[in-house]
PDB file of N, CA and C in Angstrom:
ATOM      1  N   UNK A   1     137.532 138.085 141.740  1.00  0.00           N
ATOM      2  CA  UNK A   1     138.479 138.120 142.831  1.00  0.00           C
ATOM      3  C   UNK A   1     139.877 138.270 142.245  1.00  0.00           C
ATOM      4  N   UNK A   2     140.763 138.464 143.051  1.00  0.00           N
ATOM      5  CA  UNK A   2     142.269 138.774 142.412  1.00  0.00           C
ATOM      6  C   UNK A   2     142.768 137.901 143.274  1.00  0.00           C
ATOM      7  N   UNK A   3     144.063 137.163 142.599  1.00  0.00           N
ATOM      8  CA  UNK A   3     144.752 136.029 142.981  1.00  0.00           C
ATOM      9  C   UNK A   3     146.165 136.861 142.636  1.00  0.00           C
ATOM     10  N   UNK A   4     146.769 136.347 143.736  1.00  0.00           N
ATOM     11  CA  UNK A   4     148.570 136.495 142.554  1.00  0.00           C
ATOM     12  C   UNK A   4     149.194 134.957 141.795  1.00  0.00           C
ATOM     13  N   UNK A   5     149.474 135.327 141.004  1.00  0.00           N
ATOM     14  CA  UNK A   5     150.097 134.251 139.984  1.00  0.00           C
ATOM     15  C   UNK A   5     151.245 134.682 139.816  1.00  0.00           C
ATOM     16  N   UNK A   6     152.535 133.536 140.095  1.00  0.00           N
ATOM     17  CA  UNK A   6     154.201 134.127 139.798  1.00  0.00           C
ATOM     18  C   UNK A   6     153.706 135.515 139.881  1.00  0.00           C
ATOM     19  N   UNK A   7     153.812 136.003 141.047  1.00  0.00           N
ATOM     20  CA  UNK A   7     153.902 137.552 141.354  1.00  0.00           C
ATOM     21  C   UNK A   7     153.125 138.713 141.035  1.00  0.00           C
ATOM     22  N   UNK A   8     152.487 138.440 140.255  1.00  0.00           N
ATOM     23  CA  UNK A   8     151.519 139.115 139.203  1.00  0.00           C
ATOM     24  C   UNK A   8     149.912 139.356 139.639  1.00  0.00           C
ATOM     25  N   UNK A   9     149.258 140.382 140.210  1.00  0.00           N
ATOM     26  CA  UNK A   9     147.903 139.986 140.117  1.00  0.00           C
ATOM     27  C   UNK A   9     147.179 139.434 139.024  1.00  0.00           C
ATOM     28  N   UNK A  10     146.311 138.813 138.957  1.00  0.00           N
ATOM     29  CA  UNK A  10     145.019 138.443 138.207  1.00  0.00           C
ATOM     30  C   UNK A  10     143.688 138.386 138.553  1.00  0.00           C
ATOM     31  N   UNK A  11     143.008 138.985 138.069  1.00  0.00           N
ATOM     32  CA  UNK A  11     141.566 138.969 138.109  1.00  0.00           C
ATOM     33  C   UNK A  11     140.883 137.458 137.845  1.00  0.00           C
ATOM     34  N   UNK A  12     140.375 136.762 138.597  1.00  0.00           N
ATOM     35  CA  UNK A  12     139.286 135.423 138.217  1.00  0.00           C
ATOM     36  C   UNK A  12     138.671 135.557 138.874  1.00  0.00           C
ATOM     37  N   UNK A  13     137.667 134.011 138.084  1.00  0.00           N
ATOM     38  CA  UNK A  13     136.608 134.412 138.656  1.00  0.00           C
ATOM     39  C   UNK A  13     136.118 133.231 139.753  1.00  0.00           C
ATOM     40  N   UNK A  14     135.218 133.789 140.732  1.00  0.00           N
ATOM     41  CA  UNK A  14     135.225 132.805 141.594  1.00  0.00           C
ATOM     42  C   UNK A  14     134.846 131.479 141.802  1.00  0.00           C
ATOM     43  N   UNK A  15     136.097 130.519 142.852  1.00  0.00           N
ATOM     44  CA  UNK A  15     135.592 129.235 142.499  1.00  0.00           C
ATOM     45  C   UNK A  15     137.424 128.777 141.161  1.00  0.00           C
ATOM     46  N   UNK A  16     137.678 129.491 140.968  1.00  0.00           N
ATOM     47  CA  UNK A  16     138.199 128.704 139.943  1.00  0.00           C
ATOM     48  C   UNK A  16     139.608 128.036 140.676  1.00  0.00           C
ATOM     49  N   UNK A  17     139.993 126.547 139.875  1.00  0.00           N
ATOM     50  CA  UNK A  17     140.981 125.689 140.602  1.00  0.00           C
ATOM     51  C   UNK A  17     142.395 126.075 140.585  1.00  0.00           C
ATOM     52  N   UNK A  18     142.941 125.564 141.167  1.00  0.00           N
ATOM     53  CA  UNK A  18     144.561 125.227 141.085  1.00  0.00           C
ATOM     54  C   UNK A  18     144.594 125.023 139.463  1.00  0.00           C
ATOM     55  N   UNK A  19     144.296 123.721 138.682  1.00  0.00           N
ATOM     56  CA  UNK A  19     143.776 123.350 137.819  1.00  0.00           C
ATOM     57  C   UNK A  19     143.905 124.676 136.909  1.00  0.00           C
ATOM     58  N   UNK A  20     142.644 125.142 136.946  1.00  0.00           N
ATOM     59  CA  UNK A  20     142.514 126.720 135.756  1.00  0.00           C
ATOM     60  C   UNK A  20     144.049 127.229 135.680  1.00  0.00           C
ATOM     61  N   UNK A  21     143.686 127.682 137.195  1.00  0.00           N
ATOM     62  CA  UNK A  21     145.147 128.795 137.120  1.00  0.00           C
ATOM     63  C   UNK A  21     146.392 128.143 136.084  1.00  0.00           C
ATOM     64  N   UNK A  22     146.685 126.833 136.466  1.00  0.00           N
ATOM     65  CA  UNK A  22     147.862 126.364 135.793  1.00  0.00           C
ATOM     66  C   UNK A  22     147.750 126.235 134.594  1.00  0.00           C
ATOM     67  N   UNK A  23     146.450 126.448 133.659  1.00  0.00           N
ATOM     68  CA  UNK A  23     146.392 126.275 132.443  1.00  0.00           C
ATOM     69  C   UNK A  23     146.396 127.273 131.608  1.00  0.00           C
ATOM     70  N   UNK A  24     145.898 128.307 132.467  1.00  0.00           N
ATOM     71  CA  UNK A  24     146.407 129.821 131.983  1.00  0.00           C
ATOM     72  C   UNK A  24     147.702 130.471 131.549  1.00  0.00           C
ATOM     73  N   UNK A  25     148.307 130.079 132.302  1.00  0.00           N
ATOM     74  CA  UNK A  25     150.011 129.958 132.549  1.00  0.00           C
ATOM     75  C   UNK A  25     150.681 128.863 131.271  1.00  0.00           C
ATOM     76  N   UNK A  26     150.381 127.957 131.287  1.00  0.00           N
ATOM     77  CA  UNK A  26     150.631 126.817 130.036  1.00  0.00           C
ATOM     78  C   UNK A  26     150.110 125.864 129.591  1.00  0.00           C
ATOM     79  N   UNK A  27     150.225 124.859 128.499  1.00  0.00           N
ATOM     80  CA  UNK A  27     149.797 124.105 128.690  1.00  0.00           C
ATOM     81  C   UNK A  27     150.342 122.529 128.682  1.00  0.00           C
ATOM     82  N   UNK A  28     151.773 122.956 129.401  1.00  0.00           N
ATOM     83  CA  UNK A  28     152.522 121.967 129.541  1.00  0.00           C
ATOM     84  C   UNK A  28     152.141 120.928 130.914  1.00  0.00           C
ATOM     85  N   UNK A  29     151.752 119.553 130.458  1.00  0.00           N
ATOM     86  CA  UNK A  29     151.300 118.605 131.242  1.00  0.00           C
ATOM     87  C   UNK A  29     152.088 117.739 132.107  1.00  0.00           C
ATOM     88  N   UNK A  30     153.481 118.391 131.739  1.00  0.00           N
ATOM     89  CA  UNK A  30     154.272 117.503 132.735  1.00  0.00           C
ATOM     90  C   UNK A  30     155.123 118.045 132.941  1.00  0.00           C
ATOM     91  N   UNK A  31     156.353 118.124 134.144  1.00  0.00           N
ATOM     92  CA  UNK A  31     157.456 118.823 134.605  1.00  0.00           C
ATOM     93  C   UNK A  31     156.320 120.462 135.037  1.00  0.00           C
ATOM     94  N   UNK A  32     155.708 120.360 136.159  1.00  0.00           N
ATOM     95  CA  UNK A  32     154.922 121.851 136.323  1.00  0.00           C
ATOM     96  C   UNK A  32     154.761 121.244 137.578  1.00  0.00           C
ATOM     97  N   UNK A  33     155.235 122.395 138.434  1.00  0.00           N
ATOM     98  CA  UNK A  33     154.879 122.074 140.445  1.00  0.00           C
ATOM     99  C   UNK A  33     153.822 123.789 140.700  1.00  0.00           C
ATOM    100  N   UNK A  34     153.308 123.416 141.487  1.00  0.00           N
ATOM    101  CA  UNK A  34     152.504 124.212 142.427  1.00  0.00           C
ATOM    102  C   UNK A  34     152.521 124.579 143.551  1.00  0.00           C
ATOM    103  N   UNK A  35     152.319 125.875 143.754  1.00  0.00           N
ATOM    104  CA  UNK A  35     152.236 125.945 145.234  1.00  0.00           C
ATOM    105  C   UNK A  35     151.300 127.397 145.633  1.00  0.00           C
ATOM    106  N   UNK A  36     150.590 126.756 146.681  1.00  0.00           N
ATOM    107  CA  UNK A  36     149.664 128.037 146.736  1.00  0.00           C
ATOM    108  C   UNK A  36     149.849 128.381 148.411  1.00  0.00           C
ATOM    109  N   UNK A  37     149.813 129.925 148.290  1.00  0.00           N
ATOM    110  CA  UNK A  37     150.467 130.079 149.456  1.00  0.00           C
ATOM    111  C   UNK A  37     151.658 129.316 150.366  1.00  0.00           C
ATOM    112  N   UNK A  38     152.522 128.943 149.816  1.00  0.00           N
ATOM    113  CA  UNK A  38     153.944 128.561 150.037  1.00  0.00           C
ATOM    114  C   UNK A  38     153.579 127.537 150.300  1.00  0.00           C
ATOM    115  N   UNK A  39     152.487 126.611 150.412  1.00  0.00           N
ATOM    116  CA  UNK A  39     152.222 124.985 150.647  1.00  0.00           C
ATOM    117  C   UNK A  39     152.351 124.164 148.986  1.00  0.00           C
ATOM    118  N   UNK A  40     152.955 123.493 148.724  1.00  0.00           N
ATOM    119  CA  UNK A  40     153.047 122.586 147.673  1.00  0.00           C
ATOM    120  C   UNK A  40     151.483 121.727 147.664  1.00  0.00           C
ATOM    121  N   UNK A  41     150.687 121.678 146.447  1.00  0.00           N
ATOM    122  CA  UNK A  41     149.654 121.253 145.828  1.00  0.00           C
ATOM    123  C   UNK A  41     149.534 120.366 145.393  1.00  0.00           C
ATOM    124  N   UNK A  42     149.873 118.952 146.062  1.00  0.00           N
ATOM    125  CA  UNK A  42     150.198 117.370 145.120  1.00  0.00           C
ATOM    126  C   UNK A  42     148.985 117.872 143.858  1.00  0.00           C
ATOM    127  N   UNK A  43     149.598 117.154 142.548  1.00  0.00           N
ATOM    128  CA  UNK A  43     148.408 117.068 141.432  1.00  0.00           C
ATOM    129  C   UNK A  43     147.684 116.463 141.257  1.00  0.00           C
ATOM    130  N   UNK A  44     147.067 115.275 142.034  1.00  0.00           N
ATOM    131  CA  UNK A  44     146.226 114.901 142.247  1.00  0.00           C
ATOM    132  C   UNK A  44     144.882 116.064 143.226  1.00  0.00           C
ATOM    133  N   UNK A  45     145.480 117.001 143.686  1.00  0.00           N
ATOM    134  CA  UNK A  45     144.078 118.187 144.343  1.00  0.00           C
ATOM    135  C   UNK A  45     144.423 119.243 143.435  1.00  0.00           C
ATOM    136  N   UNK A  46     145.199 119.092 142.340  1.00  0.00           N
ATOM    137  CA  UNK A  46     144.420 120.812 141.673  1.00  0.00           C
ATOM    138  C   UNK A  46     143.463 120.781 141.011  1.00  0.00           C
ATOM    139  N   UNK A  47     142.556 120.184 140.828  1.00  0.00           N
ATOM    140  CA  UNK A  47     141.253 120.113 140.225  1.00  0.00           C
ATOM    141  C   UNK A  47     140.184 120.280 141.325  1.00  0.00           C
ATOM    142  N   UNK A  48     140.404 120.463 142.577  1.00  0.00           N
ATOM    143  CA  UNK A  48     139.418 120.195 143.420  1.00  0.00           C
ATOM    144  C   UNK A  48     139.807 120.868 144.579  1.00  0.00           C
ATOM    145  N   UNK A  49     141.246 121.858 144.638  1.00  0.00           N
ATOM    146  CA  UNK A  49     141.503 122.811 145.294  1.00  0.00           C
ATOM    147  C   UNK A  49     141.211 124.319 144.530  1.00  0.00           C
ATOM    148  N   UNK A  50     139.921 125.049 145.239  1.00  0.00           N
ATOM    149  CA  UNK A  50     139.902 126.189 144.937  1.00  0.00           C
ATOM    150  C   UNK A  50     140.337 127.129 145.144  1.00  0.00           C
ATOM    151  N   UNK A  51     140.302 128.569 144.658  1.00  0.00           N
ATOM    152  CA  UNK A  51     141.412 129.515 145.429  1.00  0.00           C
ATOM    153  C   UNK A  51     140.381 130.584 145.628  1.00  0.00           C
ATOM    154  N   UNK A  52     141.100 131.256 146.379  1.00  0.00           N
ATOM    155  CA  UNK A  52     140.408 132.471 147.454  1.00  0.00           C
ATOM    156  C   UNK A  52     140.500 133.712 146.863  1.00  0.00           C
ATOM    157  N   UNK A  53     140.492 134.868 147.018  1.00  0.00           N
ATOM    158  CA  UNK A  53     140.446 136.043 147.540  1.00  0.00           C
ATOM    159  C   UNK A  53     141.842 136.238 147.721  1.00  0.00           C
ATOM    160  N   UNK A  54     142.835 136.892 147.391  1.00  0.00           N
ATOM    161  CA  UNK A  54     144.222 136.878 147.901  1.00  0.00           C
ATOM    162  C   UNK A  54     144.888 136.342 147.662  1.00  0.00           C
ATOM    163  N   UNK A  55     145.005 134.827 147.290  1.00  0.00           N
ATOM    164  CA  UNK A  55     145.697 134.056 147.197  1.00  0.00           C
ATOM    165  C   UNK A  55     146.682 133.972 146.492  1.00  0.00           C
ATOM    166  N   UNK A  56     148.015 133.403 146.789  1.00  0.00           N
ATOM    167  CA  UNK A  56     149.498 133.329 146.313  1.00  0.00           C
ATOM    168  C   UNK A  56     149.628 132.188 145.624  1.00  0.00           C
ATOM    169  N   UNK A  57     149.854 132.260 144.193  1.00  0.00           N
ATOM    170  CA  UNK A  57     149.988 130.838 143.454  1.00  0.00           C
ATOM    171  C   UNK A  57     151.155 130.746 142.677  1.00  0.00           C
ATOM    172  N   UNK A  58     152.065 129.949 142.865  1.00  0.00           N
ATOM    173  CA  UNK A  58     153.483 130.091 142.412  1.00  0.00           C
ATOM    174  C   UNK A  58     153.506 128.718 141.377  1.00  0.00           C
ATOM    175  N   UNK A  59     152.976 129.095 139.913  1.00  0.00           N
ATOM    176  CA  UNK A  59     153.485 127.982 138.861  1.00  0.00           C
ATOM    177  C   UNK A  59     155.172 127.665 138.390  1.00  0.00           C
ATOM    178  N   UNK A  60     155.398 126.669 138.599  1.00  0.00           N
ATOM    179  CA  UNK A  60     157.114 126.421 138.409  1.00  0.00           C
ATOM    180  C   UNK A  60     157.057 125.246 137.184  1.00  0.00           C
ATOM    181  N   UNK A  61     157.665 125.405 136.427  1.00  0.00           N
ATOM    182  CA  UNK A  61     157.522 124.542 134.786  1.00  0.00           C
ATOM    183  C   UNK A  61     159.684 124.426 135.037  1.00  0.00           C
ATOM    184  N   UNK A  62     159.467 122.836 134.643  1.00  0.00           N
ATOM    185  CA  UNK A  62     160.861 122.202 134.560  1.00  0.00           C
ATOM    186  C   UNK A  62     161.273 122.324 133.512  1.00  0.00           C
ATOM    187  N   UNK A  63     162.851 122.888 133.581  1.00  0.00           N
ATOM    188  CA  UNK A  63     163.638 123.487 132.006  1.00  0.00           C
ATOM    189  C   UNK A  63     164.279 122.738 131.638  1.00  0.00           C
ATOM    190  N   UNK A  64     165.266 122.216 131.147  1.00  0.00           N
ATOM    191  CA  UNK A  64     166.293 121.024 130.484  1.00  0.00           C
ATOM    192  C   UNK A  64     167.176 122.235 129.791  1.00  0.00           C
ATOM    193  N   UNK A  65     168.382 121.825 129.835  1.00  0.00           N
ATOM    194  CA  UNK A  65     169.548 122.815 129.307  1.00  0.00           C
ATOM    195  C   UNK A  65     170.513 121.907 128.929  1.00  0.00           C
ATOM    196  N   UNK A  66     171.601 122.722 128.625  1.00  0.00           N
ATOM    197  CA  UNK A  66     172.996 121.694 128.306  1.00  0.00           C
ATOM    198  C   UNK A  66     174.138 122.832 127.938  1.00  0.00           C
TER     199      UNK A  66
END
């Protein structure tokens, strides 16, 4: 199935989580928000929210500057 990720199609495969997707993307475990189809993904359901056919997944990773 094809998902969009930050804007981008991707090919996966079906069944796979919130979870996957975000690990593909990085593997930074903290400062990282979600949102699939413009709904925010508490992290406690990306392991157990699957994605569809279509679906819009927007990974956001927190920067620190100065």
């Amino acid at each position: 199935m094809i998902v969009n990720i930050n804007g981008a199609p991707h090919e996966v495969a079906d069944g796979m989580t919130v979870a996957q997707a975000v690990r593909t993307l990085t593997a930074a475990t903290t400062g990282v928000a979600v949102a699939l189809n413009d709904e925010v993904v508490i992290r406690s359901a990306w392991e157990t929210t699957a994605l569809s056919d279509s679906d819009r997944v927007e990974v956001l990773t927190a920067v620190q500057g100065g």
